[in-house]
PDB file of N, CA and C in Angstrom:
ATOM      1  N   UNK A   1     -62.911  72.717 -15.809  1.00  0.00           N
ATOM      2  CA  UNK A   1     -61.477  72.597 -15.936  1.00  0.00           C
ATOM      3  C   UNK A   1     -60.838  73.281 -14.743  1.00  0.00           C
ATOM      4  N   UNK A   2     -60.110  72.296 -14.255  1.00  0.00           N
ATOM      5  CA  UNK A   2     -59.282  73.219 -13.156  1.00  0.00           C
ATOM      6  C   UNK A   2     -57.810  72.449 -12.885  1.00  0.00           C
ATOM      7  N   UNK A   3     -57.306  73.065 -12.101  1.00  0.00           N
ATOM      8  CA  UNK A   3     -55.668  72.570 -11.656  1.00  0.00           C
ATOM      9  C   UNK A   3     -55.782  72.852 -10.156  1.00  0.00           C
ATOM     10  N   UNK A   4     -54.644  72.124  -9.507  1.00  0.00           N
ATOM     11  CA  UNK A   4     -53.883  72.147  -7.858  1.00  0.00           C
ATOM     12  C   UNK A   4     -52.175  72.426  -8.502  1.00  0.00           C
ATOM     13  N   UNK A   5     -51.977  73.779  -7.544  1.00  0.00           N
ATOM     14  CA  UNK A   5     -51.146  74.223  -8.173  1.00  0.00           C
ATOM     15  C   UNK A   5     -50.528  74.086  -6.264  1.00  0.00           C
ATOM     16  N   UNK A   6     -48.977  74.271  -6.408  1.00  0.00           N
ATOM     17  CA  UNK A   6     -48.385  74.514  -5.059  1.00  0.00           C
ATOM     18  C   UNK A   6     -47.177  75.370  -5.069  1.00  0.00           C
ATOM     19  N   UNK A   7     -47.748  76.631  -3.817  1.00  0.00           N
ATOM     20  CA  UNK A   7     -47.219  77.532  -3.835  1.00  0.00           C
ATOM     21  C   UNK A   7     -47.108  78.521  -2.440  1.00  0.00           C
ATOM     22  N   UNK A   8     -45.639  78.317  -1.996  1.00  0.00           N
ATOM     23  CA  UNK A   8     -45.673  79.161  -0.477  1.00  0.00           C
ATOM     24  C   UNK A   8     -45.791  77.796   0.704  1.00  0.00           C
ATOM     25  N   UNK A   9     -45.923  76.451   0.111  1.00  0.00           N
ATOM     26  CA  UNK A   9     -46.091  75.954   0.859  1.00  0.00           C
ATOM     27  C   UNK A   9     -47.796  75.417   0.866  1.00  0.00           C
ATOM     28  N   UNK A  10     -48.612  76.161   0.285  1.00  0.00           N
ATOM     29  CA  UNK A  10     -49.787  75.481   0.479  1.00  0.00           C
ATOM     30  C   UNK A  10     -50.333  75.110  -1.072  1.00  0.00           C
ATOM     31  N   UNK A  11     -51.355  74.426  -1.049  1.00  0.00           N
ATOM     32  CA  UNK A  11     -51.927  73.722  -2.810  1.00  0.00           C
ATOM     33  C   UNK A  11     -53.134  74.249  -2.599  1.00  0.00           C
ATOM     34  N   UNK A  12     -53.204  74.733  -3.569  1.00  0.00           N
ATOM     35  CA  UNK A  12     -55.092  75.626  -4.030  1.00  0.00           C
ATOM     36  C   UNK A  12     -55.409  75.087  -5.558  1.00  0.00           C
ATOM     37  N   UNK A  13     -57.072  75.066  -5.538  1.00  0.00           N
ATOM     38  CA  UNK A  13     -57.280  74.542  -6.724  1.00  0.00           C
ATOM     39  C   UNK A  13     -57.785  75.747  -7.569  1.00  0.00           C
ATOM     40  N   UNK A  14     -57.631  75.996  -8.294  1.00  0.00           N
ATOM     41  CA  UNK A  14     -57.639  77.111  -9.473  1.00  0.00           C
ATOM     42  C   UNK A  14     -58.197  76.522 -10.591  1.00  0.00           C
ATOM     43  N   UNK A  15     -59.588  77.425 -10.931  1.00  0.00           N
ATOM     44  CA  UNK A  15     -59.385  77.345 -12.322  1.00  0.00           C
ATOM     45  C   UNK A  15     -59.444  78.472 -13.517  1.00  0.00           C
ATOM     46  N   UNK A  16     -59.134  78.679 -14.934  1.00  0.00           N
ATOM     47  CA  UNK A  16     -58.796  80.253 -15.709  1.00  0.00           C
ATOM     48  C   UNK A  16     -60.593  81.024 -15.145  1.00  0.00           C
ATOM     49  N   UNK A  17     -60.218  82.468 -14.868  1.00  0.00           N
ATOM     50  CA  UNK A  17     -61.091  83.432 -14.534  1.00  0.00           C
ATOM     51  C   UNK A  17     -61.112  83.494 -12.649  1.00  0.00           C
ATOM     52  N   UNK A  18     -60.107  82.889 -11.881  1.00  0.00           N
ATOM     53  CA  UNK A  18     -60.358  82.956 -10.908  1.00  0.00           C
ATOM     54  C   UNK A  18     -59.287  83.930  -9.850  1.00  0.00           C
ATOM     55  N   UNK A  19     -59.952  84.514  -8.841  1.00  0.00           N
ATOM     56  CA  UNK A  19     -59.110  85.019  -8.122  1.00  0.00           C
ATOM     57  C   UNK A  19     -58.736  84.884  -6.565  1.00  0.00           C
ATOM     58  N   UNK A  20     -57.306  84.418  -6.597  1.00  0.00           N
ATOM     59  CA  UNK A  20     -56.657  83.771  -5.628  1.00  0.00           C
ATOM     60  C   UNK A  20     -55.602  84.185  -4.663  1.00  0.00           C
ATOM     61  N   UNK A  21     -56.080  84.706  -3.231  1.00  0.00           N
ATOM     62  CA  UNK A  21     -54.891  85.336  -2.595  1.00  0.00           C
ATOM     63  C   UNK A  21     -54.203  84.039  -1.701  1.00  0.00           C
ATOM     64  N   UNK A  22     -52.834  84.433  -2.568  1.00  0.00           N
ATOM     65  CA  UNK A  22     -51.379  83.547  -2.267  1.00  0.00           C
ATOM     66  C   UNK A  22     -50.670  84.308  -1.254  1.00  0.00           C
ATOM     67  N   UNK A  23     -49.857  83.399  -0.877  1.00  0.00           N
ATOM     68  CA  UNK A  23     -48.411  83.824  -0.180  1.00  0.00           C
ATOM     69  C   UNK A  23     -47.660  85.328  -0.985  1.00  0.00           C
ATOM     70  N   UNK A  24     -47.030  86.267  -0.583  1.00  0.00           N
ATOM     71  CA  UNK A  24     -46.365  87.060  -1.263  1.00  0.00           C
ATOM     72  C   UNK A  24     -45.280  86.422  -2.310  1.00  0.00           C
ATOM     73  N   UNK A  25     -45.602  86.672  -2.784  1.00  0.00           N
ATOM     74  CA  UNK A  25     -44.899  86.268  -4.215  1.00  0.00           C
ATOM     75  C   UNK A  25     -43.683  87.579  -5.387  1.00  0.00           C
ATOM     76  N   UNK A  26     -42.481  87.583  -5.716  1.00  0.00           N
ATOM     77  CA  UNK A  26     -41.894  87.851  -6.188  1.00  0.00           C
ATOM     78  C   UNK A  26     -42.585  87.686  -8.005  1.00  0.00           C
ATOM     79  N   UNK A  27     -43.170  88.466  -8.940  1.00  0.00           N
ATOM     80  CA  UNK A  27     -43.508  88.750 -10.034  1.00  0.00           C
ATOM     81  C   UNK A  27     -42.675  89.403 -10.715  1.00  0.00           C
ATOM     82  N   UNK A  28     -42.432  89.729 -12.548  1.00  0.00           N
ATOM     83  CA  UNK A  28     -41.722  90.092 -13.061  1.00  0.00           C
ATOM     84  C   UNK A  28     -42.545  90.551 -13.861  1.00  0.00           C
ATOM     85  N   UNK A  29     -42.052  92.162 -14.298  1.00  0.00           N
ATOM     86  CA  UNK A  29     -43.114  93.272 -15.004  1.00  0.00           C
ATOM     87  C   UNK A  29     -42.349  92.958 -16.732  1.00  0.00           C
ATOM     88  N   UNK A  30     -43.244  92.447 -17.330  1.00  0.00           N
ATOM     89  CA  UNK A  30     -43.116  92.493 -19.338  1.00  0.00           C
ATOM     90  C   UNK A  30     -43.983  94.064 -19.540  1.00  0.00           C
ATOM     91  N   UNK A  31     -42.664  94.725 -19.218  1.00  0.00           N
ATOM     92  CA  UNK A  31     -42.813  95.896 -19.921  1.00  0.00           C
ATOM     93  C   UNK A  31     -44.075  96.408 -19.739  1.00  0.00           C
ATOM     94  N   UNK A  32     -45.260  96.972 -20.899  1.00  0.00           N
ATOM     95  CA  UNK A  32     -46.570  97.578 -20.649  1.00  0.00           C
ATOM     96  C   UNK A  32     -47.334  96.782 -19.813  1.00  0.00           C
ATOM     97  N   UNK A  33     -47.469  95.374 -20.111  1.00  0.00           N
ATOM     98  CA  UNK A  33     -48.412  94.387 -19.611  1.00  0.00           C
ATOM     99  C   UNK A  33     -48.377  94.273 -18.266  1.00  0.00           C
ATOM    100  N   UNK A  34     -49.343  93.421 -17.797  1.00  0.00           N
ATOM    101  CA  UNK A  34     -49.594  93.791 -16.335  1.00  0.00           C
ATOM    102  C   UNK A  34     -48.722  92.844 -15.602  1.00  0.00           C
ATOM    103  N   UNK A  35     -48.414  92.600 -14.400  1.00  0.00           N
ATOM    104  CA  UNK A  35     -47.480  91.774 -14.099  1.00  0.00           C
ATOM    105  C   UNK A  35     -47.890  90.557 -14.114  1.00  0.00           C
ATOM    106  N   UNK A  36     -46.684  89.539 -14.476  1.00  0.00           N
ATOM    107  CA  UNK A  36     -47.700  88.201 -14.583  1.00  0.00           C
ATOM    108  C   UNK A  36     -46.557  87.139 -13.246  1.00  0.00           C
ATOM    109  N   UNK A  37     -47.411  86.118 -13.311  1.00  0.00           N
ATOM    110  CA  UNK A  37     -46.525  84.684 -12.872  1.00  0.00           C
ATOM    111  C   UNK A  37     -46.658  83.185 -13.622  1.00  0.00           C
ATOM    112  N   UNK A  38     -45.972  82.624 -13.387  1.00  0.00           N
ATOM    113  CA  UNK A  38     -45.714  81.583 -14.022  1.00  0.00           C
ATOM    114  C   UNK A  38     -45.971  80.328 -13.064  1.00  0.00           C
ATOM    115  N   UNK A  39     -46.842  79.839 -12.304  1.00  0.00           N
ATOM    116  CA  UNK A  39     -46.605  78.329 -11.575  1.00  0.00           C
ATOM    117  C   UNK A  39     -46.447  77.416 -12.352  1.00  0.00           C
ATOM    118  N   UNK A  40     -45.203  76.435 -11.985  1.00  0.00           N
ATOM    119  CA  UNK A  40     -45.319  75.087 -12.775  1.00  0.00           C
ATOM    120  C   UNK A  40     -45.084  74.129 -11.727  1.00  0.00           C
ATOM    121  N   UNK A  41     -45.151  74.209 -10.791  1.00  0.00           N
ATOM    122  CA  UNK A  41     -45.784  73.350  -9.531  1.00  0.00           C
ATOM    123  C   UNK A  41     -47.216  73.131  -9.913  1.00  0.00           C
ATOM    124  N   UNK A  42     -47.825  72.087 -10.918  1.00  0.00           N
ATOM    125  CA  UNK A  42     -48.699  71.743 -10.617  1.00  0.00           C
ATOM    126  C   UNK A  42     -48.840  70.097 -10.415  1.00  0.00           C
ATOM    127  N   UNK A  43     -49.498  70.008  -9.181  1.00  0.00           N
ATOM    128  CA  UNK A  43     -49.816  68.758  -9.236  1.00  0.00           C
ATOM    129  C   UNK A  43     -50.909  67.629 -10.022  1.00  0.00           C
ATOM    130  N   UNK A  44     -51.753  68.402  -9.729  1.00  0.00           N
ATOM    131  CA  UNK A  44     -53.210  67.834 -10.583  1.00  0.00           C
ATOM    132  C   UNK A  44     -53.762  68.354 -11.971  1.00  0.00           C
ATOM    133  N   UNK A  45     -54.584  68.229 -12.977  1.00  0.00           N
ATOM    134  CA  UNK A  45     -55.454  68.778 -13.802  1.00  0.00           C
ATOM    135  C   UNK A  45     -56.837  67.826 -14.268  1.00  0.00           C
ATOM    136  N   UNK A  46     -57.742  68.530 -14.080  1.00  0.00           N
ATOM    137  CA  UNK A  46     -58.380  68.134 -14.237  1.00  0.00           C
ATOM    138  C   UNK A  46     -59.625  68.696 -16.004  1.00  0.00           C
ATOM    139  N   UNK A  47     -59.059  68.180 -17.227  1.00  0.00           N
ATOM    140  CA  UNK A  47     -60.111  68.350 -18.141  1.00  0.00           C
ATOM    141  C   UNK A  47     -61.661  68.636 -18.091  1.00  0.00           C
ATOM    142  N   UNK A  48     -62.112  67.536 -17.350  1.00  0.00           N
ATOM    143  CA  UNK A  48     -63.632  67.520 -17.722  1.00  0.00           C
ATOM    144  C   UNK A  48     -63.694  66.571 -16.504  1.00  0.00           C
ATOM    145  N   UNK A  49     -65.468  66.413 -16.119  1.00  0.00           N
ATOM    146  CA  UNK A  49     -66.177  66.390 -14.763  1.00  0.00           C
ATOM    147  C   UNK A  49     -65.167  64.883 -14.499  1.00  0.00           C
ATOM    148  N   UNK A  50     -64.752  64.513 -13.152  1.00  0.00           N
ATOM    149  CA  UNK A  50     -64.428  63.230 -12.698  1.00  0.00           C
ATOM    150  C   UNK A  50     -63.072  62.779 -13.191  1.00  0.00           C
ATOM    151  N   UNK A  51     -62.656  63.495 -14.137  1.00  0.00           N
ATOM    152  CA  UNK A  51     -61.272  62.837 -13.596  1.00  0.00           C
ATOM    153  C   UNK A  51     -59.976  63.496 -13.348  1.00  0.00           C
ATOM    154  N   UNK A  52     -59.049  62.903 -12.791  1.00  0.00           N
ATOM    155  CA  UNK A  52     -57.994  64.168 -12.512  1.00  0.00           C
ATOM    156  C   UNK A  52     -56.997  63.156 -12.616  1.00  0.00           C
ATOM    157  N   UNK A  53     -56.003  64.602 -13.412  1.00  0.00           N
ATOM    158  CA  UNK A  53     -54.677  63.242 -13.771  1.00  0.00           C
ATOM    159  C   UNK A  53     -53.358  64.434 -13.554  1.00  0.00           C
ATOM    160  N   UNK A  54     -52.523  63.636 -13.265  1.00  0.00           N
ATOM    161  CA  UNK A  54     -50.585  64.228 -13.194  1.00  0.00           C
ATOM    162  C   UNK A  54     -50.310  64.216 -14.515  1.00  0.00           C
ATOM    163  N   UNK A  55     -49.969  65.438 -15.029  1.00  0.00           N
ATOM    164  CA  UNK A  55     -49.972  65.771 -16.432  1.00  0.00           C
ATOM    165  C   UNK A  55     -48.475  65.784 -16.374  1.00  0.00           C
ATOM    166  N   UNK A  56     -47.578  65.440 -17.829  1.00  0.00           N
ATOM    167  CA  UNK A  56     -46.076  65.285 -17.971  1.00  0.00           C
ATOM    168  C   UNK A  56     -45.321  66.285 -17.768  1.00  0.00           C
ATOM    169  N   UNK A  57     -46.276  67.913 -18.530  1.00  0.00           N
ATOM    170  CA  UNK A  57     -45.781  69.199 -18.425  1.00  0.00           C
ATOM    171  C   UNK A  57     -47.039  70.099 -18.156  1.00  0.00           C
ATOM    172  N   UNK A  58     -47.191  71.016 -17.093  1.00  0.00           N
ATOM    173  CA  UNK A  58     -48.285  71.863 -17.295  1.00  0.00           C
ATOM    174  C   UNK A  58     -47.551  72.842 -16.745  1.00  0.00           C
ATOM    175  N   UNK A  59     -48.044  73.845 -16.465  1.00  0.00           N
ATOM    176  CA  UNK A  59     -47.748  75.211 -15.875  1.00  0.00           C
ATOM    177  C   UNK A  59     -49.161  76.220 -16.235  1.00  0.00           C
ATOM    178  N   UNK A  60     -49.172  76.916 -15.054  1.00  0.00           N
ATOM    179  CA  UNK A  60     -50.252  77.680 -15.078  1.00  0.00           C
ATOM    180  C   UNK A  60     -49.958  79.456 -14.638  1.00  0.00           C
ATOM    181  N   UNK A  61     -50.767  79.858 -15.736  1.00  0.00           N
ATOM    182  CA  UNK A  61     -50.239  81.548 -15.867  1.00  0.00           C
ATOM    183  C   UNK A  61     -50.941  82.061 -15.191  1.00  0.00           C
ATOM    184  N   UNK A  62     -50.571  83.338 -14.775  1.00  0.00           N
ATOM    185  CA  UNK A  62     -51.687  84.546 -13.383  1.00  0.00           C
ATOM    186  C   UNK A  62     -51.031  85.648 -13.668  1.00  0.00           C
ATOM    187  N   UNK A  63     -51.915  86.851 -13.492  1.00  0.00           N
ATOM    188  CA  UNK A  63     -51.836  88.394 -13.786  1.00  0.00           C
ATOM    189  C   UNK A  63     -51.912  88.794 -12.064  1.00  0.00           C
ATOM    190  N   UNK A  64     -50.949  89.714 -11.911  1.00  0.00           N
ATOM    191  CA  UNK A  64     -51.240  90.149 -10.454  1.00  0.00           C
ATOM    192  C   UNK A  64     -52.191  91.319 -10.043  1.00  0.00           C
ATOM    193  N   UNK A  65     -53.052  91.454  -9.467  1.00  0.00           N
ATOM    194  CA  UNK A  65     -54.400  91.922  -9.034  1.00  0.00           C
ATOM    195  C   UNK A  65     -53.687  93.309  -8.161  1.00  0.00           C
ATOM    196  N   UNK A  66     -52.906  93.057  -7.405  1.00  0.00           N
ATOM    197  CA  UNK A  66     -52.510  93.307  -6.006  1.00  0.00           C
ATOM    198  C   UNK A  66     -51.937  92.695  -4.834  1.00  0.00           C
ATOM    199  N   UNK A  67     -51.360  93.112  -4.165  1.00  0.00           N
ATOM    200  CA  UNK A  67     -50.751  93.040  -2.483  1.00  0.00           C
ATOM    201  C   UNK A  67     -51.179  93.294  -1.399  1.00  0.00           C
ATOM    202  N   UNK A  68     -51.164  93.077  -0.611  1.00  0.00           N
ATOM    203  CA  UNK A  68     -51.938  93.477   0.965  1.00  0.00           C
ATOM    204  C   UNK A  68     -51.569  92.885   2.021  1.00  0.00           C
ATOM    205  N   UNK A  69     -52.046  92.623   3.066  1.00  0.00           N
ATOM    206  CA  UNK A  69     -52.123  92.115   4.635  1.00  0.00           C
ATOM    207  C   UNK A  69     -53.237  92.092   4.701  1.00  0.00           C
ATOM    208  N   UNK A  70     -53.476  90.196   5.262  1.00  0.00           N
ATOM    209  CA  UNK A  70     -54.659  89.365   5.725  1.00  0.00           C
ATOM    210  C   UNK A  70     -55.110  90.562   7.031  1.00  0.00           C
ATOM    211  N   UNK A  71     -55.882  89.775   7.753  1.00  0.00           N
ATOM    212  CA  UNK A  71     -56.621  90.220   8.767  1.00  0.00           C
ATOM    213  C   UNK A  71     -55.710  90.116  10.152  1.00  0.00           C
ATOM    214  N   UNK A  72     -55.708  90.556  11.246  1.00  0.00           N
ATOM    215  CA  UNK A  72     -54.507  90.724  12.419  1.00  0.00           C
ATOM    216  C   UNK A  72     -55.353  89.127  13.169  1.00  0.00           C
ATOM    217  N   UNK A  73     -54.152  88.320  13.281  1.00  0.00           N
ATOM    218  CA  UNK A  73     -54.346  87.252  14.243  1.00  0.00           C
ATOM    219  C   UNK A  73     -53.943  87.413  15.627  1.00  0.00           C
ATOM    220  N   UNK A  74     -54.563  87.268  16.598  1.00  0.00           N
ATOM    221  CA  UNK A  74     -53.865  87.688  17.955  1.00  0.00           C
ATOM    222  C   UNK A  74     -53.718  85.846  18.960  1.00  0.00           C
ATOM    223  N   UNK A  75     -52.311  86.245  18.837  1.00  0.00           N
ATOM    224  CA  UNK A  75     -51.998  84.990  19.839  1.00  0.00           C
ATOM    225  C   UNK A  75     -51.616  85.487  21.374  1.00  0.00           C
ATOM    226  N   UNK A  76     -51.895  84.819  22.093  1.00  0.00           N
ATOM    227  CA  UNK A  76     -52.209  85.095  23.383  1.00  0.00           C
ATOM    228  C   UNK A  76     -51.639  83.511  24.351  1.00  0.00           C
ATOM    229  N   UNK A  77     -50.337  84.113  24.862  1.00  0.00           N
ATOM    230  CA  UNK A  77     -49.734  83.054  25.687  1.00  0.00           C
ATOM    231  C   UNK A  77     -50.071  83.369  27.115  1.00  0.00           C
ATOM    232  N   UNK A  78     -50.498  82.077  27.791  1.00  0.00           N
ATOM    233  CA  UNK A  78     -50.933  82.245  29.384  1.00  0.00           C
ATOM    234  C   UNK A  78     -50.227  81.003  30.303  1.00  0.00           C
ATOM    235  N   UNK A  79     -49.689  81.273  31.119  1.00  0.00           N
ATOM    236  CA  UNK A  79     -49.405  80.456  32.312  1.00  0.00           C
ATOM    237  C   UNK A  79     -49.687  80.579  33.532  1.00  0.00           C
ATOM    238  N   UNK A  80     -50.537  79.735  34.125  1.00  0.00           N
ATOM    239  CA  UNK A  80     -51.514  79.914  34.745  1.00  0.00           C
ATOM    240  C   UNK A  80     -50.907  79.920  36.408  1.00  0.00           C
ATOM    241  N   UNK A  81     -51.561  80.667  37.254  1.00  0.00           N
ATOM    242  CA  UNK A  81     -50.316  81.069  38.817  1.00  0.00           C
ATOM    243  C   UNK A  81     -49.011  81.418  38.721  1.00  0.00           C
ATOM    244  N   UNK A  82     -48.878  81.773  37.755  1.00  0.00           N
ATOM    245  CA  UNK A  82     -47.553  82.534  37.615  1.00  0.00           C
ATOM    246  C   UNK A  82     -47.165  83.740  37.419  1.00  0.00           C
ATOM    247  N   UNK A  83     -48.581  84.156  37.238  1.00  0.00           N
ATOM    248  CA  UNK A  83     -48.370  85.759  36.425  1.00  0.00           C
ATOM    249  C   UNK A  83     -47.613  85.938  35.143  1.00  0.00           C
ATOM    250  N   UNK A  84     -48.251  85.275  34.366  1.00  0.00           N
ATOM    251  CA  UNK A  84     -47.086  85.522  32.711  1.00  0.00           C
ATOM    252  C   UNK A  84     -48.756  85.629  31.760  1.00  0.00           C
ATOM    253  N   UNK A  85     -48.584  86.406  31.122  1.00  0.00           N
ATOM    254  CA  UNK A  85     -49.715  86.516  29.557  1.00  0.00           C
ATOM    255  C   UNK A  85     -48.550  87.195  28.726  1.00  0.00           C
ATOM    256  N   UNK A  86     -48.931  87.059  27.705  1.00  0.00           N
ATOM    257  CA  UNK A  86     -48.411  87.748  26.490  1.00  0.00           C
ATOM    258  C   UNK A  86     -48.913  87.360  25.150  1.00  0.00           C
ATOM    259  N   UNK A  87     -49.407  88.663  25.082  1.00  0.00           N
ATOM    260  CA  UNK A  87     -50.577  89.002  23.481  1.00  0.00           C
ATOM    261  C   UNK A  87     -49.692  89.321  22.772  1.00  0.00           C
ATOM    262  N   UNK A  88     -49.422  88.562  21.298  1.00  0.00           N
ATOM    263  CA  UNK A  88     -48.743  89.367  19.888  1.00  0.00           C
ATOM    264  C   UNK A  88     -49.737  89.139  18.989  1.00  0.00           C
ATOM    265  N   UNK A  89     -49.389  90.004  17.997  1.00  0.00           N
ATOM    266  CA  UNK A  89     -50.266  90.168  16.847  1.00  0.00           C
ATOM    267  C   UNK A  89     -49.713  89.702  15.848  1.00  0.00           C
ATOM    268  N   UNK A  90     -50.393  89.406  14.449  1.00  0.00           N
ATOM    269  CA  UNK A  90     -49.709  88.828  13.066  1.00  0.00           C
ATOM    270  C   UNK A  90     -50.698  89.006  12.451  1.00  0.00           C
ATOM    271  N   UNK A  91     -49.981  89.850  10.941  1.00  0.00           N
ATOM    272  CA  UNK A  91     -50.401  90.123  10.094  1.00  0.00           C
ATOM    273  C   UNK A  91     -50.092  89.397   8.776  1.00  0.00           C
ATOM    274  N   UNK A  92     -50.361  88.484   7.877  1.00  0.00           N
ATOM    275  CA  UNK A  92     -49.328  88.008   6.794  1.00  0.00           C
ATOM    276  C   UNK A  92     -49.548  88.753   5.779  1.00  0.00           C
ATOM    277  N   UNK A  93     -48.572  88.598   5.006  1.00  0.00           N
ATOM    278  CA  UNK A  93     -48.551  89.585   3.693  1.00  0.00           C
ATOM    279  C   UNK A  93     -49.222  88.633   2.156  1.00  0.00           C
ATOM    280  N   UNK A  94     -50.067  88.936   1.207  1.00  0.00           N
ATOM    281  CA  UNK A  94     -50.665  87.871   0.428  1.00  0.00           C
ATOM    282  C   UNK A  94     -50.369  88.991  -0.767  1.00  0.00           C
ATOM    283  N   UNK A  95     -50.527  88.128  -1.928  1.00  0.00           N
ATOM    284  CA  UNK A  95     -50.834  88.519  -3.415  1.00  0.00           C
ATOM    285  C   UNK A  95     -51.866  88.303  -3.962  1.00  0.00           C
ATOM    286  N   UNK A  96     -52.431  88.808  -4.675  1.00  0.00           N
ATOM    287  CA  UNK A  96     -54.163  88.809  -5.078  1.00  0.00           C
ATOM    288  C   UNK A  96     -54.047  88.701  -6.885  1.00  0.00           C
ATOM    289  N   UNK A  97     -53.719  87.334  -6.964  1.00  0.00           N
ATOM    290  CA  UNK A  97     -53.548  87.123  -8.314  1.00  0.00           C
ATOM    291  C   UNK A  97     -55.236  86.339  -9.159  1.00  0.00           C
ATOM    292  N   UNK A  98     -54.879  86.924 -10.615  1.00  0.00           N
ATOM    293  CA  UNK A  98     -55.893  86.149 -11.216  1.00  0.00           C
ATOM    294  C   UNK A  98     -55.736  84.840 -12.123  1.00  0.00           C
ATOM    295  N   UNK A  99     -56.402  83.683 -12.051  1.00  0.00           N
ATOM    296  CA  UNK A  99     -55.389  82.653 -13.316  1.00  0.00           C
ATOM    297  C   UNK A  99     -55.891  83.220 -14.595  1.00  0.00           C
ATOM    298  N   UNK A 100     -54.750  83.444 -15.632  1.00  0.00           N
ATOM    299  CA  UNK A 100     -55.528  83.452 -16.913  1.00  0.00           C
ATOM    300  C   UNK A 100     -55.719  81.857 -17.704  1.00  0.00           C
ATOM    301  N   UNK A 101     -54.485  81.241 -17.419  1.00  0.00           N
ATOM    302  CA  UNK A 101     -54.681  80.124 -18.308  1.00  0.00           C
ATOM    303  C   UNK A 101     -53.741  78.946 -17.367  1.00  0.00           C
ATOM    304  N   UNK A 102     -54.355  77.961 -18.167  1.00  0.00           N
ATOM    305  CA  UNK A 102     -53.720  76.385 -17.523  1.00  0.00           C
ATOM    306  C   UNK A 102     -53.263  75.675 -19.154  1.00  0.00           C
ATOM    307  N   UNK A 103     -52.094  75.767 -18.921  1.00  0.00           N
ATOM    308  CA  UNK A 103     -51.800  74.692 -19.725  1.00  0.00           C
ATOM    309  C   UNK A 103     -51.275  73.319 -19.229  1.00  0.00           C
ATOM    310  N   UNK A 104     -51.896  72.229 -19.887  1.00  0.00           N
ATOM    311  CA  UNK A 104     -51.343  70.533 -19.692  1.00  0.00           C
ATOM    312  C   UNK A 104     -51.204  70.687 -21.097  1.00  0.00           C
ATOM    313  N   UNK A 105     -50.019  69.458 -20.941  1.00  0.00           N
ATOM    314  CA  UNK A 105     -49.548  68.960 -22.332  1.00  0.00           C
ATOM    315  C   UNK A 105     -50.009  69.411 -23.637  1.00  0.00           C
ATOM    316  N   UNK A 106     -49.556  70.474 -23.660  1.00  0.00           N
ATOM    317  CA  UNK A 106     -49.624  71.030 -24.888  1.00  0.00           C
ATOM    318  C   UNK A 106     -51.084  71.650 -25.185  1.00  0.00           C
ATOM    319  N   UNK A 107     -52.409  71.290 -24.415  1.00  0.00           N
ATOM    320  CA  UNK A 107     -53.644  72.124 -24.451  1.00  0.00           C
ATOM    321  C   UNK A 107     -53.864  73.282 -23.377  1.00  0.00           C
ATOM    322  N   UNK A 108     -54.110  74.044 -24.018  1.00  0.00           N
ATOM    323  CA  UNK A 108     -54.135  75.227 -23.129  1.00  0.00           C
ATOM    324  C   UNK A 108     -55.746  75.728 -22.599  1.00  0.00           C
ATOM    325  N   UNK A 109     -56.285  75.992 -21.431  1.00  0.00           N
ATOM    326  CA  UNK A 109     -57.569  76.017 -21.464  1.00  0.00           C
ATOM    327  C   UNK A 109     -57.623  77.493 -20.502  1.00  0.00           C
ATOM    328  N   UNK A 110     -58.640  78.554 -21.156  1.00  0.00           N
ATOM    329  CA  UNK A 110     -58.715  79.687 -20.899  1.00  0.00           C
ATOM    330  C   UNK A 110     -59.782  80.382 -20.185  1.00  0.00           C
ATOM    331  N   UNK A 111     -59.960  81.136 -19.615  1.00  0.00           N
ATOM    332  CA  UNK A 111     -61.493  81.959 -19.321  1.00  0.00           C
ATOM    333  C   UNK A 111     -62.385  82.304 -20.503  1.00  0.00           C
ATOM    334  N   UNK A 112     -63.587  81.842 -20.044  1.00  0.00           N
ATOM    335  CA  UNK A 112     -64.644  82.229 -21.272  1.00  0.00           C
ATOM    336  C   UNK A 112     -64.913  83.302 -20.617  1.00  0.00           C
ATOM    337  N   UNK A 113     -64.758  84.475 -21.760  1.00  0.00           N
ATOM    338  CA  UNK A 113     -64.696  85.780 -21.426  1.00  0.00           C
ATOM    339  C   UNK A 113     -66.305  86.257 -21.739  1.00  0.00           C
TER     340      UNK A 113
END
């Protein structure tokens, strides 16, 4: 069982028990519980082996893991007999979420714990 969920601009396939670093993402704390999210950008689901279908309503739930910065990318501009270089660096910022559950139409499918 899995889903294609879209988020930040890019689509990842997820399925419940997995862990997925996204775009930074804005989450909302329910009190004791851990922070969660809500995607309902999903495009795909897939039940069982081979087929995948556009479900009417799904949305898929995630607990947040953590925050961080990817690895430093270094871009490096050159023009050549001119004397020009210029090195910058980039860092992006990600969320380290886990899915707990996928729901399509009304079935909900979970991590076997």
């Amino acid at each position: 069982m899995y889903a294609v969920i879209r988020t930040g601009g890019k689509q990842y396939r997820v399925a419940p028990g997995d862990v997925v670093k996204i775009e930074s993402v804005v989450s909302q704390e329910n009190g004791d519980q851990a922070k969660t999210i809500e995607f309902s950008d999903v495009l795909a689901v897939s039940a069982e082996a081979g087929t995948v279908a556009k479900p009417a309503t799904a949305k898929v739930t995630a607990e947040v893991l953590g925050e961080g910065r990817g690895d430093k990318i270094l871009v490096f501009h050159l023009k050549r007999k001119k004397q020009y270089k210029k090195l910058q660096g980039h860092r992006q910022n990600f969320t380290e979420v886990r899915i707990k559950a996928i729901e399509a139409d009304g079935v909900t499918y979970t991590a076997a714990s």
